[in-house]
C-alpha atoms as a PDB file:
ATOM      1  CA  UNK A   1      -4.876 122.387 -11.160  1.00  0.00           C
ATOM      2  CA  UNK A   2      -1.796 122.635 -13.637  1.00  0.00           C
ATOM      3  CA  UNK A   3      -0.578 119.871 -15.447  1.00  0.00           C
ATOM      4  CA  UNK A   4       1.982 118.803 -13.730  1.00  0.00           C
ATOM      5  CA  UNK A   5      -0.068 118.124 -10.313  1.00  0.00           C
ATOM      6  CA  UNK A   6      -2.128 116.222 -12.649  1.00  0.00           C
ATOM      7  CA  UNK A   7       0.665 114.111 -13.900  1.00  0.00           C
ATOM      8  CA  UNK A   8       1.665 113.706  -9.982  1.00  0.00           C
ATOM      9  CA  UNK A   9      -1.200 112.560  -9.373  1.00  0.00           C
ATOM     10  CA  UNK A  10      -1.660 110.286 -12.149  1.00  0.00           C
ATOM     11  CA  UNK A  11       1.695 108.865 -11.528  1.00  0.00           C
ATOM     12  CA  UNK A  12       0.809 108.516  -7.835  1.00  0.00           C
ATOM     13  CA  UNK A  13      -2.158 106.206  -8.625  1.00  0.00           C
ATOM     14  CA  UNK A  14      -0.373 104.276 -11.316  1.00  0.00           C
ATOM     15  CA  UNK A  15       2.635 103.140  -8.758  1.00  0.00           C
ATOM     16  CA  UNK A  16      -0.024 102.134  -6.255  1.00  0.00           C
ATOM     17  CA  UNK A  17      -2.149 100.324  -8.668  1.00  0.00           C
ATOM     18  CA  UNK A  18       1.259  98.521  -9.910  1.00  0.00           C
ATOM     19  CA  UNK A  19       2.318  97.835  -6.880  1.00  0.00           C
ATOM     20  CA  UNK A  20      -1.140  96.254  -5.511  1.00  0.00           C
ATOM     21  CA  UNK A  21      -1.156  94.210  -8.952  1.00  0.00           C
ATOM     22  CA  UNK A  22       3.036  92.641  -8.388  1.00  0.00           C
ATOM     23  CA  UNK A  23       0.970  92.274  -4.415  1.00  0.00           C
ATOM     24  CA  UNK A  24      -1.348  90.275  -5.587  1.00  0.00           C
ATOM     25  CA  UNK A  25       0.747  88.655  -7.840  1.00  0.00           C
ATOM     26  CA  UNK A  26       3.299  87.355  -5.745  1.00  0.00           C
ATOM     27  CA  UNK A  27       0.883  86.028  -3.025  1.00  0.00           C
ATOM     28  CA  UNK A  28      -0.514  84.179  -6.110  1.00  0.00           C
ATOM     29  CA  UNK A  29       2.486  82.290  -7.161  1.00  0.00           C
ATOM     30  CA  UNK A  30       3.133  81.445  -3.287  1.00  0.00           C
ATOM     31  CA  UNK A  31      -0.065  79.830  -2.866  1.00  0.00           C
ATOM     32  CA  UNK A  32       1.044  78.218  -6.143  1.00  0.00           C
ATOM     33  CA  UNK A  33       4.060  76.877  -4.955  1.00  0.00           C
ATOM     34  CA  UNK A  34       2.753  75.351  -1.627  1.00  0.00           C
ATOM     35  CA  UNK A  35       0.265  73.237  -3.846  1.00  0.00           C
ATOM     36  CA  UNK A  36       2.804  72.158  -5.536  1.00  0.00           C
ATOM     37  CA  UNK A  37       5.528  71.207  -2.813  1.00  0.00           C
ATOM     38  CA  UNK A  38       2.190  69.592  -0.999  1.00  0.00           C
ATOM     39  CA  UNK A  39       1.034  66.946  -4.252  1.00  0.00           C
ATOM     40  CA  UNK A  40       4.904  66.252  -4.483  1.00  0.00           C
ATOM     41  CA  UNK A  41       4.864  65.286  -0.933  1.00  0.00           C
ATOM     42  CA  UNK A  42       1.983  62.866  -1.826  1.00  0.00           C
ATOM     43  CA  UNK A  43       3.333  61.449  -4.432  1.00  0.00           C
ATOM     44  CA  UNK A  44       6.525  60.676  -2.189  1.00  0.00           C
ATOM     45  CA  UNK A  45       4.068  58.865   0.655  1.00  0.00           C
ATOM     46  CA  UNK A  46       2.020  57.292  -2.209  1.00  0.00           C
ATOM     47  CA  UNK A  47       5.417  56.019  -3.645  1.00  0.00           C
ATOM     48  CA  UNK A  48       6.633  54.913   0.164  1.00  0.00           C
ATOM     49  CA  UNK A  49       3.446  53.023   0.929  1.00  0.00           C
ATOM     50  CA  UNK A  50       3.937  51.184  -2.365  1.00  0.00           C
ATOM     51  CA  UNK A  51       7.592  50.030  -1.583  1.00  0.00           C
ATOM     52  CA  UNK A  52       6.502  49.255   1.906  1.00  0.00           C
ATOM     53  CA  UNK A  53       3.711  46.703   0.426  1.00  0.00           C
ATOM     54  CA  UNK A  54       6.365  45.689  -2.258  1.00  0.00           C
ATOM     55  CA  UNK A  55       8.526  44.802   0.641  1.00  0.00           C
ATOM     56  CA  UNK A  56       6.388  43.556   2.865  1.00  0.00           C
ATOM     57  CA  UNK A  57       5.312  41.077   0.222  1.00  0.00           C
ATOM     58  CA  UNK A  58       8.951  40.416  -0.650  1.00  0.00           C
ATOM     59  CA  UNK A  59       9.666  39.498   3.907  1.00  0.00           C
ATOM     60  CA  UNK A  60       6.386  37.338   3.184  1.00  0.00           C
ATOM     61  CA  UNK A  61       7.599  35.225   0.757  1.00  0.00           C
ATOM     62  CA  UNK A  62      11.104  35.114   2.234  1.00  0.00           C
ATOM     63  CA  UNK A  63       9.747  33.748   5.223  1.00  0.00           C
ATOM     64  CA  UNK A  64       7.973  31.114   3.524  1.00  0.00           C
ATOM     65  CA  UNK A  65      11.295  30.263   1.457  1.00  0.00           C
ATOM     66  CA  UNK A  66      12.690  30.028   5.246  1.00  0.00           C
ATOM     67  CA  UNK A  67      10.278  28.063   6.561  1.00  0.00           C
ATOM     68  CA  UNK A  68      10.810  25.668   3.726  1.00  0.00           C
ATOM     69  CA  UNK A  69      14.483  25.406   3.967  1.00  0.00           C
ATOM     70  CA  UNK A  70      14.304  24.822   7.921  1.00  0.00           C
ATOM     71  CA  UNK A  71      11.929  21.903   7.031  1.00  0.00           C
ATOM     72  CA  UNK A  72      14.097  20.272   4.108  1.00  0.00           C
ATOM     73  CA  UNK A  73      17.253  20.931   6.385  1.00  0.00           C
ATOM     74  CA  UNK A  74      15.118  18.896   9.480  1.00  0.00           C
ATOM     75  CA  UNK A  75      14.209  15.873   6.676  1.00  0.00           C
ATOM     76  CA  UNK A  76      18.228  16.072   5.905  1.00  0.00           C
ATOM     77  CA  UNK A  77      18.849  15.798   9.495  1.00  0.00           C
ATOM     78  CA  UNK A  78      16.851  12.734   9.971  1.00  0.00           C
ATOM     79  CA  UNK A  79      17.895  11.335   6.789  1.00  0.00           C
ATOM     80  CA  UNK A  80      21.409  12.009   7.972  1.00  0.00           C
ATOM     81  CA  UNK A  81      20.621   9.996  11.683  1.00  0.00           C
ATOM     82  CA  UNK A  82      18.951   7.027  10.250  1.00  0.00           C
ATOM     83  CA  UNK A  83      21.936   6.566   7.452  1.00  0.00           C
ATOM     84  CA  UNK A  84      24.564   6.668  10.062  1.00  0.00           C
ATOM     85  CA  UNK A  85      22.395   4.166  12.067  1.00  0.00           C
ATOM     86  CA  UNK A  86      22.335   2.313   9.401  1.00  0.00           C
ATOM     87  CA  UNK A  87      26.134   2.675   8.551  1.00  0.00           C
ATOM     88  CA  UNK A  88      26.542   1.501  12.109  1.00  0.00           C
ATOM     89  CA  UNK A  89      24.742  -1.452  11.836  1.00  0.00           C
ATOM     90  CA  UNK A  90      26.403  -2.685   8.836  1.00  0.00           C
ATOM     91  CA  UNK A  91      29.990  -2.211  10.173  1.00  0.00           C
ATOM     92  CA  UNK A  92      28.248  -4.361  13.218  1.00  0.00           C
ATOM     93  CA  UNK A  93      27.483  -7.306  11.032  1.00  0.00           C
ATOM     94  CA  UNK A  94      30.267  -6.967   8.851  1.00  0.00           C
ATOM     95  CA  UNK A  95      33.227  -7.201  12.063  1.00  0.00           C
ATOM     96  CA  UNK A  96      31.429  -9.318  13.998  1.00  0.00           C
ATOM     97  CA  UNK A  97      31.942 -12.811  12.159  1.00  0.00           C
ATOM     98  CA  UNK A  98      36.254 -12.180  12.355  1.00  0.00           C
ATOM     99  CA  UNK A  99      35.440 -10.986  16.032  1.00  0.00           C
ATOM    100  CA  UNK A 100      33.596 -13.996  16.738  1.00  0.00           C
ATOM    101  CA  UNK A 101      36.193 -16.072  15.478  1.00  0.00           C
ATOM    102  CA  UNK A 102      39.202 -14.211  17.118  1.00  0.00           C
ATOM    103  CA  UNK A 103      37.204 -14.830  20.343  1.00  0.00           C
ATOM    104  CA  UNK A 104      37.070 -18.396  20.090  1.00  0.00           C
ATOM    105  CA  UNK A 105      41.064 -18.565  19.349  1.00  0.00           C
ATOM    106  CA  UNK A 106      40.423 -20.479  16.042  1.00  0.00           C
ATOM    107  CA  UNK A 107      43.189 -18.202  14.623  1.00  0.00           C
ATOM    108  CA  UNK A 108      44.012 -20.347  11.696  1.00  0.00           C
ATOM    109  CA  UNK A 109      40.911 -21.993   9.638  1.00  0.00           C
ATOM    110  CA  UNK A 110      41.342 -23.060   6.362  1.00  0.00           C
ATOM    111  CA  UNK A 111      44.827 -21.840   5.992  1.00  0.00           C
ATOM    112  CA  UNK A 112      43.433 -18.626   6.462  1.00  0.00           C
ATOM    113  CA  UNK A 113      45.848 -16.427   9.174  1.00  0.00           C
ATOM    114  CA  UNK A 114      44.800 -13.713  10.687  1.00  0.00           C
ATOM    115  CA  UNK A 115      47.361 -11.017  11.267  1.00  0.00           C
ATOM    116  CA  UNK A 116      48.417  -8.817  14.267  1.00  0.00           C
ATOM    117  CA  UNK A 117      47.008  -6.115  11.881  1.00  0.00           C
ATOM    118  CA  UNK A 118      43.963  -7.349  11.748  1.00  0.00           C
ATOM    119  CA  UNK A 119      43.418  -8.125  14.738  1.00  0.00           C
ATOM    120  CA  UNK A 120      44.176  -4.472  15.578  1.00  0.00           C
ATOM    121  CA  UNK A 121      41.153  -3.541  12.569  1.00  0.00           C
ATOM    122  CA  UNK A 122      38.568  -5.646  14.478  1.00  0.00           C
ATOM    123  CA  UNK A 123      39.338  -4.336  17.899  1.00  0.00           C
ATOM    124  CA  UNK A 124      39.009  -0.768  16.359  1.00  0.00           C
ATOM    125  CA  UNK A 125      35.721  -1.328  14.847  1.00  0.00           C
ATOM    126  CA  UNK A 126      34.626  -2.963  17.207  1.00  0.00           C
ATOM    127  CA  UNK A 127      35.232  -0.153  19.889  1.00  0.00           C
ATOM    128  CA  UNK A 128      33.856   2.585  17.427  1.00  0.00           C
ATOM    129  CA  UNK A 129      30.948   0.088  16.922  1.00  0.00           C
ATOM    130  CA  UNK A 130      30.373   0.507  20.877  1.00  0.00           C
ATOM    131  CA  UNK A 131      30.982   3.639  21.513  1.00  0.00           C
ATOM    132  CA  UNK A 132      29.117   5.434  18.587  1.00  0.00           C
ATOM    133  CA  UNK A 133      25.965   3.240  19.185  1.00  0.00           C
ATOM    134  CA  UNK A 134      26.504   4.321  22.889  1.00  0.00           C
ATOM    135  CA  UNK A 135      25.775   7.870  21.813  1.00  0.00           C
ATOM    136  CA  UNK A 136      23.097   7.264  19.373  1.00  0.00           C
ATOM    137  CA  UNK A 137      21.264   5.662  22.524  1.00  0.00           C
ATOM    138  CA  UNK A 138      22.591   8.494  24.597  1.00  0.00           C
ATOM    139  CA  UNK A 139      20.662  10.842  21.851  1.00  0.00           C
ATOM    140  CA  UNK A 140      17.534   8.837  21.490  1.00  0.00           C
ATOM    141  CA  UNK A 141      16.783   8.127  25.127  1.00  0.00           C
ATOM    142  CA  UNK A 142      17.736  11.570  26.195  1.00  0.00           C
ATOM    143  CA  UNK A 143      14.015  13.832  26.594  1.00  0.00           C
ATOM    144  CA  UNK A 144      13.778  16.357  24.073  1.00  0.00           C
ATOM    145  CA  UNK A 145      12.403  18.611  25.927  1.00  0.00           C
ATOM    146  CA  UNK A 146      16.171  18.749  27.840  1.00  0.00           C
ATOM    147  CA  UNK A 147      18.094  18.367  24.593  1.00  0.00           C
ATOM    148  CA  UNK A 148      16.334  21.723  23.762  1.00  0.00           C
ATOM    149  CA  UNK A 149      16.968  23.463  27.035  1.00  0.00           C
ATOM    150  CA  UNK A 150      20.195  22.259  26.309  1.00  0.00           C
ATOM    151  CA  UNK A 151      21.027  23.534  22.879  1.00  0.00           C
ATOM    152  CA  UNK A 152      19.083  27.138  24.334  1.00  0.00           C
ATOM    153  CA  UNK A 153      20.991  27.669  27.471  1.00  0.00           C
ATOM    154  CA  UNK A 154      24.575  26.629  25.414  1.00  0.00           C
ATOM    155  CA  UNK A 155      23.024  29.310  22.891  1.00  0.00           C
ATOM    156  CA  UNK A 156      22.461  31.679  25.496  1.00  0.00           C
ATOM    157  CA  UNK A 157      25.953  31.606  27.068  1.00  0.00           C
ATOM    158  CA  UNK A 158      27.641  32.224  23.683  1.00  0.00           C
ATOM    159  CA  UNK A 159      28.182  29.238  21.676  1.00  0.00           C
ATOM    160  CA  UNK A 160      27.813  29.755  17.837  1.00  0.00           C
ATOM    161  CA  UNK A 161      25.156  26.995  16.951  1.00  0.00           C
ATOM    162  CA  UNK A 162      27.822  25.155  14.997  1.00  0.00           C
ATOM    163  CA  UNK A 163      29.430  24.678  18.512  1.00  0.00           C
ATOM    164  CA  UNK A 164      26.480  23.230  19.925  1.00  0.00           C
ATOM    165  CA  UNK A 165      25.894  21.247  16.635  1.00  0.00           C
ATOM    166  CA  UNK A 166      29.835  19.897  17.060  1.00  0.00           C
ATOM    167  CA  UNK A 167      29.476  19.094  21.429  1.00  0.00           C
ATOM    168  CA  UNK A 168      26.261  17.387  20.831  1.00  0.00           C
ATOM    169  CA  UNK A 169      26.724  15.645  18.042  1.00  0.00           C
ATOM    170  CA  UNK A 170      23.532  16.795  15.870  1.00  0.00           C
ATOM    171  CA  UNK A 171      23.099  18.790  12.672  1.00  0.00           C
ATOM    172  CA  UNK A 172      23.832  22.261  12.601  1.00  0.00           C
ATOM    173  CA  UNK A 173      20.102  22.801  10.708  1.00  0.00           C
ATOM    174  CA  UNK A 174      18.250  20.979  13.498  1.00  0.00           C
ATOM    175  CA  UNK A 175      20.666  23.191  16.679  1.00  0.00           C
ATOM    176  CA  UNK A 176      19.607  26.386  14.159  1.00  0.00           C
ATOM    177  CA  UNK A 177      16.180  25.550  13.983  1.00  0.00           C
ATOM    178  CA  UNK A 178      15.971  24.917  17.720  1.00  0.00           C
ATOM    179  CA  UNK A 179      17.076  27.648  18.798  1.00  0.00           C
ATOM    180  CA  UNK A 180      14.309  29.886  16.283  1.00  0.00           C
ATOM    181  CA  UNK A 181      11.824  28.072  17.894  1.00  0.00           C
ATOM    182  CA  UNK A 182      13.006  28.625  21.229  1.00  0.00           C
ATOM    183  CA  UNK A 183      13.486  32.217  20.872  1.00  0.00           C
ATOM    184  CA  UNK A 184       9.905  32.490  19.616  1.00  0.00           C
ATOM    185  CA  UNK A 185       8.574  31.082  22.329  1.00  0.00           C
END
């Protein structure tokens, strides 16, 4: 054999040996690359379960902060009802005496006149007296069992709860909190 068949062959077996070492190579640095496209896509559902407990924690708290508020807004409520119950009874005791007296036609005591305007005053208060303890004893004696299917089914057909809060004379908090409960159940 000459030289340059020699050389040929020589040549021959280099490109194939270079090309089975770039091969090898290149499968190498693919295998590489999955690894690392795989522990990136761990890290990224490590990281999402730790936002999902962060948040999760977060909706726990947030409901207890809820819970809370729907309580304090209930106390208001009742505060609310007992001080305009009280209110009510006060204007009661404070009109009756001059009602009393314009009753019994004693219109001058003491050089003390009464007026057409006041007379107009006690008459007033005396009918807001009656009718706003007539509602409080509508509210109190209704069942509130039917107050609550009430405020639900008035819910239900589209009124906003302030609405409801407005037509049945009650705080917005306590329609609100009504209708939670009532969509719970």
């Amino acid at each position: 054999m000459n030289t340059l068949q020699w050389l040929v062959l020589f040549s021959t077996i280099g490109s194939l040996t270079l090309l089975w070492i770039i091969y090898i190579l290149q499968n190498l640095s693919q295998k590489n690359e999955k690894t690392q496209i795989d522990e990136e896509e761990e890290r990224l559902v490590e990281l999402m379960g730790k936002v999902r407990v962060f948040v999760d924690s977060k909706i726990e708290q947030l409901d207890k902060k809820m819970e809370e508020v729907r309580k304090l807004v209930k106390e208001l409520n009742e505060q609310y009802i007992a001080l305009s119950t009280l209110s009510l009874k006060n204007v009661k005791t404070k009109f009756e005496a001059p009602a009393n007296t314009l009753s019994s036609g004693n219109e001058s005591h003491d050089n003390n006149i009464i007026t057409v305007e006041e007379k107009l005053v006690v008459n007033n208060v005396g009918n807001l007296k009656s009718t706003k303890s007539e509602q409080v004893s509508d509210y109190e004696s209704s069942d509130e069992n039917n107050v609550e299917k009430k405020i639900f089914e008035m819910y239900q057909n589209g009124m906003d709860p302030v609405e409801i809060a407005k037509s049945l004379k009650m705080g917005v908090g306590e329609v609100q909190l009504i209708i939670d409960l009532m969509k719970r159940q």
